[in-house]
N, C-alpha and C. Protein backbone atom coordinates (compact mmCIF):
# COMPACT_ATOMS: atom_id res chain seq x y z
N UNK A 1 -76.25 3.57 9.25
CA UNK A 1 -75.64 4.43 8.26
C UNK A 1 -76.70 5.23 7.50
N UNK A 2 -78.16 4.58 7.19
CA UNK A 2 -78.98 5.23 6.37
C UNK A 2 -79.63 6.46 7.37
N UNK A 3 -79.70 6.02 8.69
CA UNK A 3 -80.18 6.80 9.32
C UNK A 3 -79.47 8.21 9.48
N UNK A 4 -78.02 8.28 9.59
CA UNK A 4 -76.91 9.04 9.96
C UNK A 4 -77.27 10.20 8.41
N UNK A 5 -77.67 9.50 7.29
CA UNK A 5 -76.90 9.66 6.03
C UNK A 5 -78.91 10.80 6.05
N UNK A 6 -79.72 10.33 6.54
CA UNK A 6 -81.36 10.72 6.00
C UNK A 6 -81.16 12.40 7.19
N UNK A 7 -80.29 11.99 8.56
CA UNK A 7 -80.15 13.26 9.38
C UNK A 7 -79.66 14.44 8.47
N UNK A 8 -78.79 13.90 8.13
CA UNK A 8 -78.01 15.02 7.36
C UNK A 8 -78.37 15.90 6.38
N UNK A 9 -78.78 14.86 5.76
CA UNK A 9 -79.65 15.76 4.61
C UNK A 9 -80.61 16.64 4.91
N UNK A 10 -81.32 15.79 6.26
CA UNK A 10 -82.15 16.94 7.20
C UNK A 10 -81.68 18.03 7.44
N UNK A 11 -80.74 18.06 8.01
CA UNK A 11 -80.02 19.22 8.65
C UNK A 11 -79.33 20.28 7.79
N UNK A 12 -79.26 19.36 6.37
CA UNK A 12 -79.07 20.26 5.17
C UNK A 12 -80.31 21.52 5.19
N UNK A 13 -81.09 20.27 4.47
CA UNK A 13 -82.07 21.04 4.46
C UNK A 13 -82.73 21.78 5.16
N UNK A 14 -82.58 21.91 6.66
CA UNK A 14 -82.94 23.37 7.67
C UNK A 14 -82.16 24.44 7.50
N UNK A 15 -81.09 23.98 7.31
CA UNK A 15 -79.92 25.22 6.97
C UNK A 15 -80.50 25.80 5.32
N UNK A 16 -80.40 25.35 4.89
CA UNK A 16 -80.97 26.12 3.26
C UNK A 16 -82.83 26.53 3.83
N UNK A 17 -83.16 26.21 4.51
CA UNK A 17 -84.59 27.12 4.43
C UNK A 17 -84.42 28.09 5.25
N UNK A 18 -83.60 27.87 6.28
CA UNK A 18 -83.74 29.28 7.35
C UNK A 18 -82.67 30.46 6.32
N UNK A 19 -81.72 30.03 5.44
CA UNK A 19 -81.21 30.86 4.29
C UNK A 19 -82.03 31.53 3.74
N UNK A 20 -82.86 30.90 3.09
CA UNK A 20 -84.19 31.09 2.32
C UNK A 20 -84.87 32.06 2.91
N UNK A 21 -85.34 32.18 3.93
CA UNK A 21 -85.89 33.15 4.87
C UNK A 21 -85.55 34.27 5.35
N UNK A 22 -84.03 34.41 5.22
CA UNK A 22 -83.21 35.19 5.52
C UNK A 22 -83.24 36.45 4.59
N UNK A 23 -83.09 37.69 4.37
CA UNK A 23 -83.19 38.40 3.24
C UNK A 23 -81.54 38.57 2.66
N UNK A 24 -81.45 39.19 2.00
CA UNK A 24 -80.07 39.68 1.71
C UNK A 24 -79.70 41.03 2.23
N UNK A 25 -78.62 41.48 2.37
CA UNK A 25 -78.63 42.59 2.70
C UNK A 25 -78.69 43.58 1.86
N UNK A 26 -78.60 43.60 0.66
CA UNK A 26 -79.04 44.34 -0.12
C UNK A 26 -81.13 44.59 -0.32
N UNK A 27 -81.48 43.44 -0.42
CA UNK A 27 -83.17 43.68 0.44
C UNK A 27 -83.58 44.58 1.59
N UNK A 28 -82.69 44.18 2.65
CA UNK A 28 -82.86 44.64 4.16
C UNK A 28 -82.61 46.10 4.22
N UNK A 29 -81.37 46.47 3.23
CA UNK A 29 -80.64 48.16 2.91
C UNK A 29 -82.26 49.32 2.22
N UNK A 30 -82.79 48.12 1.10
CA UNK A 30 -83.92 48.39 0.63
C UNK A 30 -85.39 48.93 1.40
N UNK A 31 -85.77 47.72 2.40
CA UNK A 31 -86.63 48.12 3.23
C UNK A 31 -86.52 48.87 4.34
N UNK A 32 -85.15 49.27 4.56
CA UNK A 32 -84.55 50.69 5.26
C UNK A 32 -84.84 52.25 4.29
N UNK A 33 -84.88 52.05 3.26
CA UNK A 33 -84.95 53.05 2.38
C UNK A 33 -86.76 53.16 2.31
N UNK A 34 -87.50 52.14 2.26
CA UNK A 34 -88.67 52.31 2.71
C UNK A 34 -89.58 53.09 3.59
N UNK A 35 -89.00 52.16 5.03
CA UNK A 35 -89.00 52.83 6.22
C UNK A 35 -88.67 54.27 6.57
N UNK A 36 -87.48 54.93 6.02
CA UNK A 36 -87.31 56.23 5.61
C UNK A 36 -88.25 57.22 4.96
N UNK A 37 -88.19 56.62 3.49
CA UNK A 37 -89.48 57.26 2.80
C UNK A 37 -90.82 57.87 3.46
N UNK A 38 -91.57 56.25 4.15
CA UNK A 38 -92.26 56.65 4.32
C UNK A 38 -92.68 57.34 6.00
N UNK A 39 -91.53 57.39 6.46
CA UNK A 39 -91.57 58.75 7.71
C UNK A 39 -91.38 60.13 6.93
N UNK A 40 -90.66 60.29 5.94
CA UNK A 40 -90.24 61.56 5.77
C UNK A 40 -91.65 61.71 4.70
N UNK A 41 -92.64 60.99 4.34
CA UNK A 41 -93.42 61.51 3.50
C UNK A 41 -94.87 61.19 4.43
N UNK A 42 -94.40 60.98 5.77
CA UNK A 42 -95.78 61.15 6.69
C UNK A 42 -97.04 60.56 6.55
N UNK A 43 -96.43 59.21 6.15
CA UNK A 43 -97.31 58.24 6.46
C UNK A 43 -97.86 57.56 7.50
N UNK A 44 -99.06 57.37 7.59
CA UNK A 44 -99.97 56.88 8.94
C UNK A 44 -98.78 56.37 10.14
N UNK A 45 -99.10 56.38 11.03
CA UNK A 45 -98.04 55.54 12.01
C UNK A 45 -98.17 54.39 12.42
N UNK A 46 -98.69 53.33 11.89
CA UNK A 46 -99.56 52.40 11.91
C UNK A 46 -98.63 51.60 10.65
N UNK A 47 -98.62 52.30 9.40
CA UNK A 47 -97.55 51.89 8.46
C UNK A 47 -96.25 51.45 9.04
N UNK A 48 -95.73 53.01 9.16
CA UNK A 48 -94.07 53.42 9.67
C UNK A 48 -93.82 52.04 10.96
N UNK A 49 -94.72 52.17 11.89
CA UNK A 49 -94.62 51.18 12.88
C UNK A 49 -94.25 49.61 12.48
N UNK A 50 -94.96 49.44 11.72
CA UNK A 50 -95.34 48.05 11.20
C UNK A 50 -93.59 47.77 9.94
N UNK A 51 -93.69 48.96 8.87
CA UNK A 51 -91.92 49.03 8.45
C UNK A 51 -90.74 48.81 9.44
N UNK A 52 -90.73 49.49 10.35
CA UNK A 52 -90.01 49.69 11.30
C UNK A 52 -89.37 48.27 11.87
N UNK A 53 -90.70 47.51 12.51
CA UNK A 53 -90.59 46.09 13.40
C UNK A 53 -90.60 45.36 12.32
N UNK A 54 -90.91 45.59 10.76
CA UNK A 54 -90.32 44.04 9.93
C UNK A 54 -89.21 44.49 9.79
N UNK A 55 -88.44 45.07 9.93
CA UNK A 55 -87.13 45.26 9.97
C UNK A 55 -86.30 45.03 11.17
N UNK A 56 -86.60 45.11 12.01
CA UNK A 56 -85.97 45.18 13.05
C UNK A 56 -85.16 43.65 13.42
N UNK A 57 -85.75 42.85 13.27
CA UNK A 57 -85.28 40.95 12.93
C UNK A 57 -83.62 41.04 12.25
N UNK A 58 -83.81 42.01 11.57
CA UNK A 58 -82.21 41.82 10.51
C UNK A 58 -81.84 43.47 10.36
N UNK A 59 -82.06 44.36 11.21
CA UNK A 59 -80.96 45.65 11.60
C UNK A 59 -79.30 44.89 11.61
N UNK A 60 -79.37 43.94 11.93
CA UNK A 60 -77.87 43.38 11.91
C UNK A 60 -76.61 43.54 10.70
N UNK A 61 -77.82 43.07 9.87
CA UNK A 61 -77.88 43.51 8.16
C UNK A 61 -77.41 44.52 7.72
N UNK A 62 -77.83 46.18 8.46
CA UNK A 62 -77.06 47.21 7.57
C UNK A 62 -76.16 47.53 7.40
N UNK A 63 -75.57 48.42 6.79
CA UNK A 63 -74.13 48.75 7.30
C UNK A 63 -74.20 49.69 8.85
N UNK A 64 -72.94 49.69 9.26
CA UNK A 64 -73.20 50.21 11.00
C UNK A 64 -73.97 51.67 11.02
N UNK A 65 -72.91 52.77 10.07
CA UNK A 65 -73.74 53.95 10.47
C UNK A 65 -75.84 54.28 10.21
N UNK A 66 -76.03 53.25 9.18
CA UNK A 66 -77.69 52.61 8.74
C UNK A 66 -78.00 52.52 9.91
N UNK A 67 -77.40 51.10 10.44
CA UNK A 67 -77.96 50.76 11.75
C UNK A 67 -78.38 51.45 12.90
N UNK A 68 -77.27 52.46 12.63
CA UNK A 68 -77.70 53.66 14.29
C UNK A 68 -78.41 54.44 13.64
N UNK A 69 -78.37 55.04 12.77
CA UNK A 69 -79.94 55.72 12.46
C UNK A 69 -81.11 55.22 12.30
N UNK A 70 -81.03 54.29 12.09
CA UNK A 70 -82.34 53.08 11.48
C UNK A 70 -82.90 52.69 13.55
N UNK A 71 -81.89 52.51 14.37
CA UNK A 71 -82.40 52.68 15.71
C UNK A 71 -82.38 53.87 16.26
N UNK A 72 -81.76 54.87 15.93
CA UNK A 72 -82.52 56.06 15.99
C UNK A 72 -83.87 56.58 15.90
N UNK A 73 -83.82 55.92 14.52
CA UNK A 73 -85.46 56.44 14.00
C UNK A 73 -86.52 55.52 14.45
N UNK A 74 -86.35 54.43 15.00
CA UNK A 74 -87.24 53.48 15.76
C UNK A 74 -87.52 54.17 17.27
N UNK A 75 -86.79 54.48 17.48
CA UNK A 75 -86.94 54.74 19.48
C UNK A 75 -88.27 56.47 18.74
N UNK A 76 -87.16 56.79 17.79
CA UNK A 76 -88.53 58.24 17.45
C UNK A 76 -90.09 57.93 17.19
N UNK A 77 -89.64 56.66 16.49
CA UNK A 77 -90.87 56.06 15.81
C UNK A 77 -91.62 55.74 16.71
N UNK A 78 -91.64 54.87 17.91
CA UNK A 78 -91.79 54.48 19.52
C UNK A 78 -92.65 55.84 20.06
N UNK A 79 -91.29 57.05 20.22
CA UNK A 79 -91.75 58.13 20.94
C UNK A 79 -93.06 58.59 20.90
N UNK A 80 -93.00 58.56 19.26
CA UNK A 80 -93.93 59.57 18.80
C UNK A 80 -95.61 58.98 18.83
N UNK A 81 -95.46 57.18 18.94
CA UNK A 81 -96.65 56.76 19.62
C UNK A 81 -96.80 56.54 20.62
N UNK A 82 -96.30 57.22 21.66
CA UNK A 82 -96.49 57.21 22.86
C UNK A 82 -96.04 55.69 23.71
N UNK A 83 -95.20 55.16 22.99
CA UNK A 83 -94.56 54.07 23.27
C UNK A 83 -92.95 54.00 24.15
N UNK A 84 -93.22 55.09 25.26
CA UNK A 84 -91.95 55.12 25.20
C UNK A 84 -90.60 54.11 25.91
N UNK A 85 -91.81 53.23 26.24
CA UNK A 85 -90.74 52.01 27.10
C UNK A 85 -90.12 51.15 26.24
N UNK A 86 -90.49 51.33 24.74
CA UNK A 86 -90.39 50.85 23.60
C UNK A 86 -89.07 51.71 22.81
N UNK A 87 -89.33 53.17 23.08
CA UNK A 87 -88.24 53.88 22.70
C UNK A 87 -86.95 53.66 23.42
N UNK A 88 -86.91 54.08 24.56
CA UNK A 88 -85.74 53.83 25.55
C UNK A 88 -84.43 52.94 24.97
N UNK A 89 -84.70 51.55 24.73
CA UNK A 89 -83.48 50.59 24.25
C UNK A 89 -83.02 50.98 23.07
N UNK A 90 -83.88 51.91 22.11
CA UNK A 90 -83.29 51.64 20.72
C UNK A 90 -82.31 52.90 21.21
N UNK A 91 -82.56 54.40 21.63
CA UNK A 91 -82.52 55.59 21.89
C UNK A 91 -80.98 55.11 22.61
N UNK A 92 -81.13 53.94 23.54
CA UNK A 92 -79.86 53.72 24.23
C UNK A 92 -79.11 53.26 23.81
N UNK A 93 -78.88 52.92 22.48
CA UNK A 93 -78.19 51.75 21.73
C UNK A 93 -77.45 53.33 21.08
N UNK A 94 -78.05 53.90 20.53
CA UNK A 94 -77.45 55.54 19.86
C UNK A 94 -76.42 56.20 20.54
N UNK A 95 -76.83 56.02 21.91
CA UNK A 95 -76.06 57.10 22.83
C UNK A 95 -75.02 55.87 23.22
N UNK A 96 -74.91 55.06 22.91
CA UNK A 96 -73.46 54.01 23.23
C UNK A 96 -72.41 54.31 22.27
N UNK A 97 -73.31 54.06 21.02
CA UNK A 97 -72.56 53.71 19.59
C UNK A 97 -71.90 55.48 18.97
N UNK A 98 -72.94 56.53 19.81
CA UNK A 98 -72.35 57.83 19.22
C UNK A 98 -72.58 58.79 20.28
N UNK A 99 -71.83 58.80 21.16
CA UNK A 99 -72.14 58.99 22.64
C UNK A 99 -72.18 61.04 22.64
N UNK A 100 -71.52 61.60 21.26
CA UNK A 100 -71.86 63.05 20.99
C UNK A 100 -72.85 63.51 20.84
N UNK A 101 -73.50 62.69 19.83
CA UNK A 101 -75.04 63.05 19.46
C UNK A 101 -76.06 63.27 20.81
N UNK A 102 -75.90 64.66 20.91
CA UNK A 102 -76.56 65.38 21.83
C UNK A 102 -78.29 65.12 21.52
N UNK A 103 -78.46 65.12 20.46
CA UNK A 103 -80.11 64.57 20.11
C UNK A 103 -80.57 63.56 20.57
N UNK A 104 -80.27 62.60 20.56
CA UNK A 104 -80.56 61.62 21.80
C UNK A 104 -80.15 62.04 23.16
N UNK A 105 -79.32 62.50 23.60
CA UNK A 105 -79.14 62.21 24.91
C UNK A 105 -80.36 63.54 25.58
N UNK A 106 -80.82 64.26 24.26
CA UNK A 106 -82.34 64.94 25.06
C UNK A 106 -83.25 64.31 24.73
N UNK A 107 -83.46 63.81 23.78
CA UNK A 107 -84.47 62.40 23.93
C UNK A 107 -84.74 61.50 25.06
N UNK A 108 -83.37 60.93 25.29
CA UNK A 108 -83.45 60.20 26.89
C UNK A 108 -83.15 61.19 27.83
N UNK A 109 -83.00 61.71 28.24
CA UNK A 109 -82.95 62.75 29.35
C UNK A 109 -84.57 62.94 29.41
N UNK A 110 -85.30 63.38 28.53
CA UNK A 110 -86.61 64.16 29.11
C UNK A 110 -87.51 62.71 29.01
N UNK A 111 -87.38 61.54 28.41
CA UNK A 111 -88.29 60.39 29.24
C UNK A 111 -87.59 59.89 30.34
N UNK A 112 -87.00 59.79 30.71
CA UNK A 112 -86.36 59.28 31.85
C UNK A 112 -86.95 60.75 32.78
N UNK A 113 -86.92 61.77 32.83
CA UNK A 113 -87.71 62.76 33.16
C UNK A 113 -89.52 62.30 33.73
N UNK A 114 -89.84 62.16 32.08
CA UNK A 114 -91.11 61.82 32.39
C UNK A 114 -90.88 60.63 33.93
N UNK A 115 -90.30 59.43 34.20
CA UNK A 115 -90.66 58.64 35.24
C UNK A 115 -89.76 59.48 36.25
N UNK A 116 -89.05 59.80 36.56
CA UNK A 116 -88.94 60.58 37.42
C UNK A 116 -90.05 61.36 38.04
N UNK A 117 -90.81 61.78 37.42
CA UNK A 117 -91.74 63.24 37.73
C UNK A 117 -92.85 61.83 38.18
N UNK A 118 -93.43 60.74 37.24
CA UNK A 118 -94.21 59.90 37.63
C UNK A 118 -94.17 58.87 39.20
N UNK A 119 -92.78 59.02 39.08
CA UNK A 119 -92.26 58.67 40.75
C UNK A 119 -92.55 59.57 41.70
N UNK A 120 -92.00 61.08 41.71
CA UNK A 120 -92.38 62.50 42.31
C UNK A 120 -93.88 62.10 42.60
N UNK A 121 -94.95 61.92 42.09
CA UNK A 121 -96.00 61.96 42.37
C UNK A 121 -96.53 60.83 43.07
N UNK A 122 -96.03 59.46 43.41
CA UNK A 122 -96.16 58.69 44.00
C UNK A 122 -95.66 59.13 45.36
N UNK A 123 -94.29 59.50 44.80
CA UNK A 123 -93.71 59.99 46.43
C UNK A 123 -94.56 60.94 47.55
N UNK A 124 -95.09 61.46 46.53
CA UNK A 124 -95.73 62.72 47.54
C UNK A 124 -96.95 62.46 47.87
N UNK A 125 -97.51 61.15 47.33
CA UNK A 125 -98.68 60.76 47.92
C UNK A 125 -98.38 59.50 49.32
N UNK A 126 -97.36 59.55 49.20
CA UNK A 126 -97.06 58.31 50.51
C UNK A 126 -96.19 58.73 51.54
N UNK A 127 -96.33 59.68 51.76
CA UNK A 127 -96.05 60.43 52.89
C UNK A 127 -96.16 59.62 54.31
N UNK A 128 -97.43 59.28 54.31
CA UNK A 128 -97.83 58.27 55.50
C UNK A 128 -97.29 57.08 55.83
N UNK A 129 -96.81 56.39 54.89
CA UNK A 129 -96.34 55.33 54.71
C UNK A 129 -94.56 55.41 54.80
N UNK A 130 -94.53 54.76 55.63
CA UNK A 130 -92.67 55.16 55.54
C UNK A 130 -91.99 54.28 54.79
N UNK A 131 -92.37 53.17 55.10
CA UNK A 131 -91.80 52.12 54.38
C UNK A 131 -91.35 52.13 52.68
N UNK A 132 -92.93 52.14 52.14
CA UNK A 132 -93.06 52.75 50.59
C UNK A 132 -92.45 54.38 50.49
N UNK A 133 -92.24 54.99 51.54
CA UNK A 133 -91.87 56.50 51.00
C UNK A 133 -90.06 56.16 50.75
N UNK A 134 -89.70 54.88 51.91
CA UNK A 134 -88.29 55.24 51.08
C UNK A 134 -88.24 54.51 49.96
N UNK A 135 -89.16 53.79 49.81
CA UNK A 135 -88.68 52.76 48.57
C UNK A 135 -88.69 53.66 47.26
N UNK A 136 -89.98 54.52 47.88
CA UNK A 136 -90.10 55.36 46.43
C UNK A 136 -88.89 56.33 46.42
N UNK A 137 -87.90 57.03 47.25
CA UNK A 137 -87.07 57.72 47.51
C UNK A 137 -85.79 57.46 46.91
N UNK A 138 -85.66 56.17 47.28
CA UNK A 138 -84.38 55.15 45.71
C UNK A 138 -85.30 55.01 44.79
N UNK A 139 -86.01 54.93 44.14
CA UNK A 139 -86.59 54.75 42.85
C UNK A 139 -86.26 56.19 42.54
N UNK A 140 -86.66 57.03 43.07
CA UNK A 140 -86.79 58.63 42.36
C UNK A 140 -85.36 59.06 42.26
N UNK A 141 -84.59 59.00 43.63
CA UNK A 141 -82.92 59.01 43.23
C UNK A 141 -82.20 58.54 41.71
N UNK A 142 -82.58 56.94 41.84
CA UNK A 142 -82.00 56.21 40.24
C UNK A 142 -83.07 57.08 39.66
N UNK A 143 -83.61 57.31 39.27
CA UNK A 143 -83.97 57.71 37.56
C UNK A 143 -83.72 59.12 37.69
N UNK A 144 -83.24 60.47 38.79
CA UNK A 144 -83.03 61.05 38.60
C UNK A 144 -81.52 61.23 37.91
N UNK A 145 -80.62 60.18 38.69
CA UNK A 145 -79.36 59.34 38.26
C UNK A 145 -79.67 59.39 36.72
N UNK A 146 -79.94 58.73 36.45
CA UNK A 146 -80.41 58.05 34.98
C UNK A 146 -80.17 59.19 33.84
N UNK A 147 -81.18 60.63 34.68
CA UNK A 147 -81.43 61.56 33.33
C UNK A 147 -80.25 62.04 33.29
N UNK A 148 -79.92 63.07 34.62
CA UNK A 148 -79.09 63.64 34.40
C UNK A 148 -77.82 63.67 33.58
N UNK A 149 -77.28 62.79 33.28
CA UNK A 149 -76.20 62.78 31.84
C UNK A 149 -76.36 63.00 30.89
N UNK A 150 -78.01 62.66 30.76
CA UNK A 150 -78.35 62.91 29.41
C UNK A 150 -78.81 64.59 28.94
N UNK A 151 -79.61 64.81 30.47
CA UNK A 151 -80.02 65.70 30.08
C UNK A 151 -78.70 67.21 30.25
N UNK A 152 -77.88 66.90 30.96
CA UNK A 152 -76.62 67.50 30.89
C UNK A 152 -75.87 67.54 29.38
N UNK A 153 -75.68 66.62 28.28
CA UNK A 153 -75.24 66.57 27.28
C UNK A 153 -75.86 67.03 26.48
N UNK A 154 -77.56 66.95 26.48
CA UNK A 154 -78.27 67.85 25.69
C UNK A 154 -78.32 69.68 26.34
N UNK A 155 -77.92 69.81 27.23
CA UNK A 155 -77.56 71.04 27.33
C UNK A 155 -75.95 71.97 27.01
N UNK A 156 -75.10 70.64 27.12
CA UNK A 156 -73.61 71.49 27.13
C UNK A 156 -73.70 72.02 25.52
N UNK A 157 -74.43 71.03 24.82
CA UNK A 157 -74.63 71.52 23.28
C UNK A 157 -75.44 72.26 22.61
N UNK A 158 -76.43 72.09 23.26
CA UNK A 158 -77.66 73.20 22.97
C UNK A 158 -78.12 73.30 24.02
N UNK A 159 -77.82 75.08 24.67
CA UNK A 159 -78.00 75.41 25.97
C UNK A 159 -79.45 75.74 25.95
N UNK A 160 -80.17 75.57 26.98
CA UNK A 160 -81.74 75.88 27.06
C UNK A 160 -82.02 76.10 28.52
N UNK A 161 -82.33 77.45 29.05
CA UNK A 161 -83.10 77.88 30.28
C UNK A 161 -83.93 77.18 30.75
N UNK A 162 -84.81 76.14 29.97
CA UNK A 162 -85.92 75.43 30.55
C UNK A 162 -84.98 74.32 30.84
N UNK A 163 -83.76 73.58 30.44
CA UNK A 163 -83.50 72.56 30.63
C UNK A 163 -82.65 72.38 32.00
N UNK A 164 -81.25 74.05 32.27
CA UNK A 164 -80.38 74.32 32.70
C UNK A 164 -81.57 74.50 34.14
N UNK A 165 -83.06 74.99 34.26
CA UNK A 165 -83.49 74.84 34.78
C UNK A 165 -84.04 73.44 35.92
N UNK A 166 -83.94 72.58 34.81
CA UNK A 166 -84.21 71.63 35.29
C UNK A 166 -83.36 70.67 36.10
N UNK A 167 -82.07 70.93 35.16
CA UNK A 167 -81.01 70.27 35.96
C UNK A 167 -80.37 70.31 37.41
N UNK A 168 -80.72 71.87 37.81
CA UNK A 168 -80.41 72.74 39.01
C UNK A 168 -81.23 71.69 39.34
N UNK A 169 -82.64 72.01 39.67
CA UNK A 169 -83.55 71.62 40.35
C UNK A 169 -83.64 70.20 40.96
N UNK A 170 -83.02 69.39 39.97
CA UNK A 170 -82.81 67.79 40.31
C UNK A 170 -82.11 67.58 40.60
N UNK A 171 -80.40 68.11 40.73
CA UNK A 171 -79.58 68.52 42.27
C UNK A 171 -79.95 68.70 43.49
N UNK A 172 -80.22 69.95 43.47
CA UNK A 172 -81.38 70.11 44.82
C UNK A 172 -82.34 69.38 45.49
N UNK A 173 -82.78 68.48 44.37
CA UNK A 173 -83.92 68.12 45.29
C UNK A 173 -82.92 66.53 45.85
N UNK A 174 -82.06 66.11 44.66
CA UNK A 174 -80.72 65.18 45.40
C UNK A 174 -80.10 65.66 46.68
N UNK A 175 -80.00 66.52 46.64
CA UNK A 175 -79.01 67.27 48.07
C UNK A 175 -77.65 67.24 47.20
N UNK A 176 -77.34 67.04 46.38
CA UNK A 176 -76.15 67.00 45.99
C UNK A 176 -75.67 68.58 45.31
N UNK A 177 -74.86 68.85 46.58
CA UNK A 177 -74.10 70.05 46.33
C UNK A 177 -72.82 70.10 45.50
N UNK A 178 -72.15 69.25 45.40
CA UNK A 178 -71.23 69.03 45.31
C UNK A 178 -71.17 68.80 43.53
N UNK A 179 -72.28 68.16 43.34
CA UNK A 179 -73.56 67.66 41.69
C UNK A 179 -73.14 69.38 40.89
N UNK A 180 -74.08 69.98 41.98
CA UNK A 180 -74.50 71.18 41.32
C UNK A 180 -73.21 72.50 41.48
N UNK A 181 -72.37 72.39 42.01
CA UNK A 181 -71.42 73.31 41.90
C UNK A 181 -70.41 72.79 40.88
N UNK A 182 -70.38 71.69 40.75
CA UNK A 182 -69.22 71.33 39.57
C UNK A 182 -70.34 71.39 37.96
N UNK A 183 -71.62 71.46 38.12
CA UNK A 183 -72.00 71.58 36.66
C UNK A 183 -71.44 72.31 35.52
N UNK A 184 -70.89 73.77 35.54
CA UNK A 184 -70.66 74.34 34.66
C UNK A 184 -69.46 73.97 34.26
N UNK A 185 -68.42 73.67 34.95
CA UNK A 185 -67.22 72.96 34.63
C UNK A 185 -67.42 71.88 33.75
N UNK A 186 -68.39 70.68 33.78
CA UNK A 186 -68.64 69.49 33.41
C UNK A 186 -69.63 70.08 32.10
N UNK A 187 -70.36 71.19 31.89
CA UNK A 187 -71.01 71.45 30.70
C UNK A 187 -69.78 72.08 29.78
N UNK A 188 -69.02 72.87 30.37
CA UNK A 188 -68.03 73.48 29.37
C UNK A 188 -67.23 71.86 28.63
N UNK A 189 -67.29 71.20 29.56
CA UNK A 189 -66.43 70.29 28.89
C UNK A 189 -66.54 69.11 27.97
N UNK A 190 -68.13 69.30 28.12
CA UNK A 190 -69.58 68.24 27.67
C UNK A 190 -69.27 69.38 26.36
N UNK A 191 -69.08 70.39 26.16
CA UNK A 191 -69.64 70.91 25.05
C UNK A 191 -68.57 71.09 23.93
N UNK A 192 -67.20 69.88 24.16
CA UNK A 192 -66.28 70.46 23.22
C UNK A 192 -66.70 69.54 22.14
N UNK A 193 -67.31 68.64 22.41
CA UNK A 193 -67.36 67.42 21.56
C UNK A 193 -69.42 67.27 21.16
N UNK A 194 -69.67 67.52 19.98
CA UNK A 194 -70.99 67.77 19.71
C UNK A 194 -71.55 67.15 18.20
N UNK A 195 -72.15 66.89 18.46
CA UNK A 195 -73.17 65.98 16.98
C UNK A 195 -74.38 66.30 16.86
N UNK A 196 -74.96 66.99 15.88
CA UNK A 196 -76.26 67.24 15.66
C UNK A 196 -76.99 66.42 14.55
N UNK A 197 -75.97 65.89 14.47
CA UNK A 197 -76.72 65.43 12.95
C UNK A 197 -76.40 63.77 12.78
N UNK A 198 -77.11 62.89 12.18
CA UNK A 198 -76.30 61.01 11.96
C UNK A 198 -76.33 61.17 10.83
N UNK A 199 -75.20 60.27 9.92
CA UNK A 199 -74.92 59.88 8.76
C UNK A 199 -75.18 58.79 8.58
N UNK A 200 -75.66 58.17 7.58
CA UNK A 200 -75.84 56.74 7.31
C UNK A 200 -74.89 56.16 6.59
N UNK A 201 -74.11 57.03 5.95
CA UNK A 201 -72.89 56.97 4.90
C UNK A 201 -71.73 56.85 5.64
């Protein structure tokens, strides 16, 4: 019985320290307002980085529309140090939760780009190799897969020659005719529904 009676209290007491540890959400709302600050007042990235990931433990914490900007501004935060395998999940969590917001989906469209093009250049060095040339051939397929939605949504909303460019081109080099003759249909229709902007409110 003493033993049963000494657990418990144990088990009390883990539960009240991992509490303890826990912030409130009114704290967590706080060091979001931080994290903010000090991007918009262009502080080292070394700071912002370091704000960013003590927060990130309890994003759970904000209220929802916080949350998708607060991972918004992490995948940017990521980007912008050249972190971008780091950006990708937060960037993808945005385009779930607010699937309009055309600002991300050119965010992910042009890194998913970047490995695409980093595949392209593998591909074209293994020419000799058949084996590795198809492997690299489905690798370059999926991530061309990958962009294109995105980078299609960042165009039905904000049209761009360099982008509308690009999209052709990664049809083509798919073979997919069928891709590239239904595009303008699928951008007119990509473009009724558009978000430029997140609210946290």
């Amino acid at each position: 019985m003493i033993k049963k009676t000494i657990l418990f209290i144990f088990f009390i007491l883990i539960g009240l320290a991992s509490q303890a540890q826990s912030p409130s959400a009114d704290s967590v709302y706080n060091q979001y307002l931080d994290f903010n600050l000090a991007r918009f007042q262009g502080e080292d990235q070394d700071k912002i980085i370091e704000l960013g990931e003590n927060l990130l433990p309890y994003a759970d914490k904000l209220p929802e529309k916080a949350r998708i900007n607060f991972y918004f501004s992490v995948g940017k935060m990521y980007e912008d140090n050249d972190q971008h395998n780091k950006a990708l999940p937060y960037y993808e969590k945005v385009a779930i939760a607010v699937p309009d917001y055309y600002v991300v989906h050119r965010a992910l469209g042009y890194l998913y780009l970047e490995k695409v093009k980093e595949i392209e250049g593998k591909l074209n060095a293994s020419a000799n190799d058949k084996a590795l040339n198809e492997q690299l051939t489905t690798a370059y397929n999926d991530a061309v897969r990958k962009a294109l939605p995105h980078l299609e949504k960042a165009q039905a909303c904000d049209p761009s020659d360099e982008t509308m460019a690009i999209i052709k081109t990664l049809y083509k080099n798919l073979k997919d005719d069928r891709g590239l003759n239904t595009l303008d249909s699928r951008l007119k229709e990509l473009s009724k529904h558009c978000i430029d902007i997140l609210n946290d409110r």
